[in-house]
N, C-alpha and C. Protein backbone atom coordinates (compact mmCIF):
# COMPACT_ATOMS: atom_id res chain seq x y z
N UNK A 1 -13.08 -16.56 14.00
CA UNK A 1 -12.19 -16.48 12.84
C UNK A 1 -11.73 -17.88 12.44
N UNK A 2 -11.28 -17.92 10.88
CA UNK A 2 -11.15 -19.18 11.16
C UNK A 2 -9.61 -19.25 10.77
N UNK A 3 -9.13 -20.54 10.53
CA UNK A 3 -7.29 -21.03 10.57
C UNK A 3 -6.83 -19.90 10.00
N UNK A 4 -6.65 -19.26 9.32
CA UNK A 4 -6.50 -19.07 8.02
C UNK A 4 -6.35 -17.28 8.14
N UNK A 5 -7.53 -17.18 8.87
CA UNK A 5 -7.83 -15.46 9.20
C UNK A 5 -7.38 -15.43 10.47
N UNK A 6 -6.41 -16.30 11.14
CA UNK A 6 -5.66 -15.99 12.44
C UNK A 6 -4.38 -15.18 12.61
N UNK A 7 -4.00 -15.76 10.81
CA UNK A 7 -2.89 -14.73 10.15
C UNK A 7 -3.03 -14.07 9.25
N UNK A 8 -2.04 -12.45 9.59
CA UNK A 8 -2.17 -11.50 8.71
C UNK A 8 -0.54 -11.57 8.19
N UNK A 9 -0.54 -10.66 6.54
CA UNK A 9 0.75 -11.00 6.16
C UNK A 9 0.49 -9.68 5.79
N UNK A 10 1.65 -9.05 5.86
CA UNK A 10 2.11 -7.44 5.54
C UNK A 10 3.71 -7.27 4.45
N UNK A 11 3.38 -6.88 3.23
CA UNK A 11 4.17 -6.68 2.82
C UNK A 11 4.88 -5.38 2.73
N UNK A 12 6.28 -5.64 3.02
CA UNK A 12 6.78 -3.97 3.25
C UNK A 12 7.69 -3.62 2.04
N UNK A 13 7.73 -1.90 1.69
CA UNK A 13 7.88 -1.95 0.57
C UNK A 13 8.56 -0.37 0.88
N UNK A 14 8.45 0.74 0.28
CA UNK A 14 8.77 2.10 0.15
C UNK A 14 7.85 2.88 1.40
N UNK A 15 6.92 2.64 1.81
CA UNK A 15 6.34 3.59 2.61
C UNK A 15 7.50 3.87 4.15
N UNK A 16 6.66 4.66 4.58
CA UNK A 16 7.62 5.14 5.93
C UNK A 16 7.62 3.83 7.19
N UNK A 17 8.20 3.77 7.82
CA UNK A 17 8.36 2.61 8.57
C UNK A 17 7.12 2.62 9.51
N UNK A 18 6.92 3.80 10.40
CA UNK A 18 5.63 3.79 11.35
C UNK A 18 4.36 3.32 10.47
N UNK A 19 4.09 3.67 9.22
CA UNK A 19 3.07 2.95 8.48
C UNK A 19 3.04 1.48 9.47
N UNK A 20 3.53 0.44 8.37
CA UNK A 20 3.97 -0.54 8.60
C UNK A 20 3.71 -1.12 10.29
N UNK A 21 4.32 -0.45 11.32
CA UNK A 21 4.37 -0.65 12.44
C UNK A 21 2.63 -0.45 13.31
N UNK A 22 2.13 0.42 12.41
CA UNK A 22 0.69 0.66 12.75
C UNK A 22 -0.01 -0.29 12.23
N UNK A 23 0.36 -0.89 11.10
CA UNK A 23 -0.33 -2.11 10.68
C UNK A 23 -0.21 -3.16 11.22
N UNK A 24 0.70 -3.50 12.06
CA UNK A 24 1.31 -4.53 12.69
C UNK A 24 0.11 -4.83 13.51
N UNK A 25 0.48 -3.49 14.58
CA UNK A 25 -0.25 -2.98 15.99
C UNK A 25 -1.87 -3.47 15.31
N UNK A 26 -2.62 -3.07 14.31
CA UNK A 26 -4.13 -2.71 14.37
C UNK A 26 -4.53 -4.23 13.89
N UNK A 27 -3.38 -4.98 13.17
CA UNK A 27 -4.27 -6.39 13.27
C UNK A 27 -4.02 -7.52 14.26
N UNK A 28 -3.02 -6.92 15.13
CA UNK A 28 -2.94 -7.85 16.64
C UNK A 28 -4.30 -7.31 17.14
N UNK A 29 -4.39 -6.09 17.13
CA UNK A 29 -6.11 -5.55 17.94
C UNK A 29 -7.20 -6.22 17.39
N UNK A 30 -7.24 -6.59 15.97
CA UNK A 30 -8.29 -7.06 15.54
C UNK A 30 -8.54 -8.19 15.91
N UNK A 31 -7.54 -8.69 16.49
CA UNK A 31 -7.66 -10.38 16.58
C UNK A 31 -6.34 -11.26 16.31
N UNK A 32 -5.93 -11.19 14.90
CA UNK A 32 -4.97 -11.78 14.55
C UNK A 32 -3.87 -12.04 15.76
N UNK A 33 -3.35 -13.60 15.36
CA UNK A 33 -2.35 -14.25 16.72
C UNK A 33 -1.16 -14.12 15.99
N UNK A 34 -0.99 -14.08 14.75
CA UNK A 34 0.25 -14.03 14.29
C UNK A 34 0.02 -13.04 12.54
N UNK A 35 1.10 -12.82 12.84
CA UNK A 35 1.26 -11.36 11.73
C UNK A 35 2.72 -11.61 10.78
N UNK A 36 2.97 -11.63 9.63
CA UNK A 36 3.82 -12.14 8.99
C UNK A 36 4.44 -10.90 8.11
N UNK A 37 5.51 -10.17 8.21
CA UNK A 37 6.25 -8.81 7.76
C UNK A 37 7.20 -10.18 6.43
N UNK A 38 6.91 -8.99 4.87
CA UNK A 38 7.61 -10.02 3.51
C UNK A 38 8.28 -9.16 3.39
N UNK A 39 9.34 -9.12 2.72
CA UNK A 39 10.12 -7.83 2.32
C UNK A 39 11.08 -8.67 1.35
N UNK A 40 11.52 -7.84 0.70
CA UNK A 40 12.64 -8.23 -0.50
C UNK A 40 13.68 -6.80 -0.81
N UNK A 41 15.05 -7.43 -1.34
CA UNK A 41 15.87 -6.26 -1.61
C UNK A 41 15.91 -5.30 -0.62
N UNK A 42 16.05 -4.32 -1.13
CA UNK A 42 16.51 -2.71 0.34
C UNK A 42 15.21 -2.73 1.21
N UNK A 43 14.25 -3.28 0.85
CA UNK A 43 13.24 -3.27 1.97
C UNK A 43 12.90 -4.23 3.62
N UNK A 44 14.23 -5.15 3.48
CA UNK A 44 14.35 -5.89 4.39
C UNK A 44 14.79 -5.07 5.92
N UNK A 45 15.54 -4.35 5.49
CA UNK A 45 16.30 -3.10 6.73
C UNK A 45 15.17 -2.78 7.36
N UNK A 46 13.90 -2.33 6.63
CA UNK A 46 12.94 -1.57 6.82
C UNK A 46 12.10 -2.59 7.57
N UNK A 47 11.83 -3.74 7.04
CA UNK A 47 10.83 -5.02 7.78
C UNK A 47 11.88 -5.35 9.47
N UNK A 48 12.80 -5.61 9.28
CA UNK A 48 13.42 -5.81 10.56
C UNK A 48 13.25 -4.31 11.50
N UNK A 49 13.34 -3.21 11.13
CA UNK A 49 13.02 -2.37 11.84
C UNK A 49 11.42 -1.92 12.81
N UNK A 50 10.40 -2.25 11.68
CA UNK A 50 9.13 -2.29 11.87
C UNK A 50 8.92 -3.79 12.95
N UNK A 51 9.64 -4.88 12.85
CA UNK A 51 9.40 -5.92 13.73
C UNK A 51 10.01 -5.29 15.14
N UNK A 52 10.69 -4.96 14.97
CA UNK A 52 11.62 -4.59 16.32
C UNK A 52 10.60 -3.33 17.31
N UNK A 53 10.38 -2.44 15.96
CA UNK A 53 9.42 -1.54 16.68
C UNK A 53 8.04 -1.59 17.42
N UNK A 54 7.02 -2.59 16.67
CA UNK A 54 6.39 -3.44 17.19
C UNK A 54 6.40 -4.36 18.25
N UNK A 55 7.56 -4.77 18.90
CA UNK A 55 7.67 -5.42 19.61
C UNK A 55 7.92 -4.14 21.17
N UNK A 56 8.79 -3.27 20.41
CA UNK A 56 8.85 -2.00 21.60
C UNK A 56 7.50 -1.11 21.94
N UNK A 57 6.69 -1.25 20.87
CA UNK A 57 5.55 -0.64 21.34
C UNK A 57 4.44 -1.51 21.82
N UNK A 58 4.58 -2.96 21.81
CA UNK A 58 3.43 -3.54 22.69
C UNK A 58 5.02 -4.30 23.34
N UNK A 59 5.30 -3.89 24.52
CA UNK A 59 6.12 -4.83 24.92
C UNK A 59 5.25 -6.26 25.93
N UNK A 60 6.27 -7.46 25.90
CA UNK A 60 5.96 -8.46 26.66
C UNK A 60 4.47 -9.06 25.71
N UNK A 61 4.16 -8.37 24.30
CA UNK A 61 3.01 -8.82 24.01
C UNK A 61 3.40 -9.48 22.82
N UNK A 62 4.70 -9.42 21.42
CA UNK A 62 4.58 -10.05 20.84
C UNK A 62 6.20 -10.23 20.74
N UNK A 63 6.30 -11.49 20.11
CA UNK A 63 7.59 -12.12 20.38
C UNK A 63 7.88 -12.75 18.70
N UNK A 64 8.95 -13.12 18.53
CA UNK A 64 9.48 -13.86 17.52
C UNK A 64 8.80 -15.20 17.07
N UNK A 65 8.04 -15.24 15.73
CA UNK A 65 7.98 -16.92 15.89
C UNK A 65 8.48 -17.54 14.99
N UNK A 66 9.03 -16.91 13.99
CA UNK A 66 10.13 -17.25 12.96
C UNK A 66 10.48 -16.66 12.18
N UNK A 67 11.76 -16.95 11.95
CA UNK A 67 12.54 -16.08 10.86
C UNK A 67 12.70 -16.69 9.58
N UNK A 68 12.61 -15.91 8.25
CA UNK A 68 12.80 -17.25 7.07
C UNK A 68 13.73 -16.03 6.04
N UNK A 69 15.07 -16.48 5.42
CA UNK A 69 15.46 -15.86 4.51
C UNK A 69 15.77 -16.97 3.72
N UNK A 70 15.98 -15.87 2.10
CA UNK A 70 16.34 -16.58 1.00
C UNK A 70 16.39 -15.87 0.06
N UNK A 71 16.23 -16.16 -0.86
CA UNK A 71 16.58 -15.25 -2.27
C UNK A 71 15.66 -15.42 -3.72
N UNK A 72 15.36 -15.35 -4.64
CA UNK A 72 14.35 -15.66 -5.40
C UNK A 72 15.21 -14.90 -6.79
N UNK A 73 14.74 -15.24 -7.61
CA UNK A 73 15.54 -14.63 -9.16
C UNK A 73 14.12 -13.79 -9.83
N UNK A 74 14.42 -12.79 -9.94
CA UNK A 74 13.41 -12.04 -10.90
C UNK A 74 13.77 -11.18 -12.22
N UNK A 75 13.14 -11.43 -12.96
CA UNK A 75 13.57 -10.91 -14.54
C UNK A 75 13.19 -11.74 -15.26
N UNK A 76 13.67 -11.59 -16.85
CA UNK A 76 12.72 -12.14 -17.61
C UNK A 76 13.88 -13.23 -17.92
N UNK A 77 13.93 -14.07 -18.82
CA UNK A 77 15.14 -15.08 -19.05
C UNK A 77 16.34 -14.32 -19.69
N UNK A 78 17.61 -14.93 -19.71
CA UNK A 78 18.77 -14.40 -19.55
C UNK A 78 18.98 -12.52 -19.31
N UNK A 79 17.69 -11.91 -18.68
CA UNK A 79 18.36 -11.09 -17.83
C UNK A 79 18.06 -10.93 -16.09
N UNK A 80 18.07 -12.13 -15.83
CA UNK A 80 17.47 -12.57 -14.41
C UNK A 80 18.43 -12.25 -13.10
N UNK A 81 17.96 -11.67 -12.00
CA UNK A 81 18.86 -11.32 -11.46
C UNK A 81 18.46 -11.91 -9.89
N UNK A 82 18.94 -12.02 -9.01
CA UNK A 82 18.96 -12.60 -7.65
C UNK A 82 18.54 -11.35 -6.43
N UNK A 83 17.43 -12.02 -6.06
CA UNK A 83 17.06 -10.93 -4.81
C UNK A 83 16.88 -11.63 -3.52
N UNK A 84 17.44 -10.92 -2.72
CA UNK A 84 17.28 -11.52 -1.49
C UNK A 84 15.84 -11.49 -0.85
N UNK A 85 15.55 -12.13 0.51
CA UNK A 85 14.07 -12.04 0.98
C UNK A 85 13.94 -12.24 1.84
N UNK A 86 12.88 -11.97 3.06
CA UNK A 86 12.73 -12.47 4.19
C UNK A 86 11.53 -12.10 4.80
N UNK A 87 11.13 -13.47 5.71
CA UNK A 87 9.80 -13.05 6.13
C UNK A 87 10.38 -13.69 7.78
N UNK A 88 9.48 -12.15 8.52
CA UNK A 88 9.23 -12.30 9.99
C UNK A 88 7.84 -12.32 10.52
N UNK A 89 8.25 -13.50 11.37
CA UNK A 89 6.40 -14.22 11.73
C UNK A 89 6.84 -13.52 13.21
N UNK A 90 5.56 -12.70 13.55
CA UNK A 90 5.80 -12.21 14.80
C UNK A 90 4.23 -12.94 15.35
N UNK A 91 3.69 -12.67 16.63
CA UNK A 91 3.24 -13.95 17.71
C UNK A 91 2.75 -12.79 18.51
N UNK A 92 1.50 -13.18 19.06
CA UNK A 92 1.04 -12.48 19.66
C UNK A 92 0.59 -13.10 21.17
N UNK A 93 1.22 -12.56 22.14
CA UNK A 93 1.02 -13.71 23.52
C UNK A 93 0.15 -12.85 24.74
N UNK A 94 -0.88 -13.92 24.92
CA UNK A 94 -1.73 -13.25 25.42
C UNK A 94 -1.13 -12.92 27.18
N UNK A 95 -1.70 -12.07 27.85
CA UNK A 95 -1.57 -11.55 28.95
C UNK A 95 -1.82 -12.87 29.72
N UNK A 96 -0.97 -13.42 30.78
CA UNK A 96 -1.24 -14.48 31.62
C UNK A 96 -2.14 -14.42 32.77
């Protein structure tokens, strides 16, 4: 694989949370070392949940590798409004 295809990025959105958490799980299997959960607005609850869950269902296998929040403005001009955001880089550590 090369740099590039080492990471997967998952954006979370309305679906059910185990979705998400299965996606996590099937591209650590494929390979991928690090996996990146985006979320914005009410869907952030949902990305922190799916990281957490992921981490309970492969335990000791993937860990935190960064956290990033912020906010971004979306709309068209003067009716633009402020959304929050955040992306969790989760890490995949191999068996010693």
């Amino acid at each position: 694989m090369s740099a590039q295809a080492q990471e997967g990025v998952i954006y979370v959105g309305r679906k059910p949370t185990p979705n998400y958490v299965l996606a996590v799980v099937t591209q650590f299997q494929q390979g991928f070392k690090k996996v990146t959960l985006k979320a914005r607005g009410r869907a952030i609850t949902r990305a922190v949940d799916v990281a957490e869950l992921a981490r309970r269902f492969m335990p000791g296998k993937i860990e935190y590798a960064d956290i990033k929040i912020g906010s971004e403005s979306l709309g068209e001009p003067g009716k633009e409004r402020t959304v929050s955001t955040i992306e969790i880089v989760l890490e995949y550590k191999e068996a010693a």
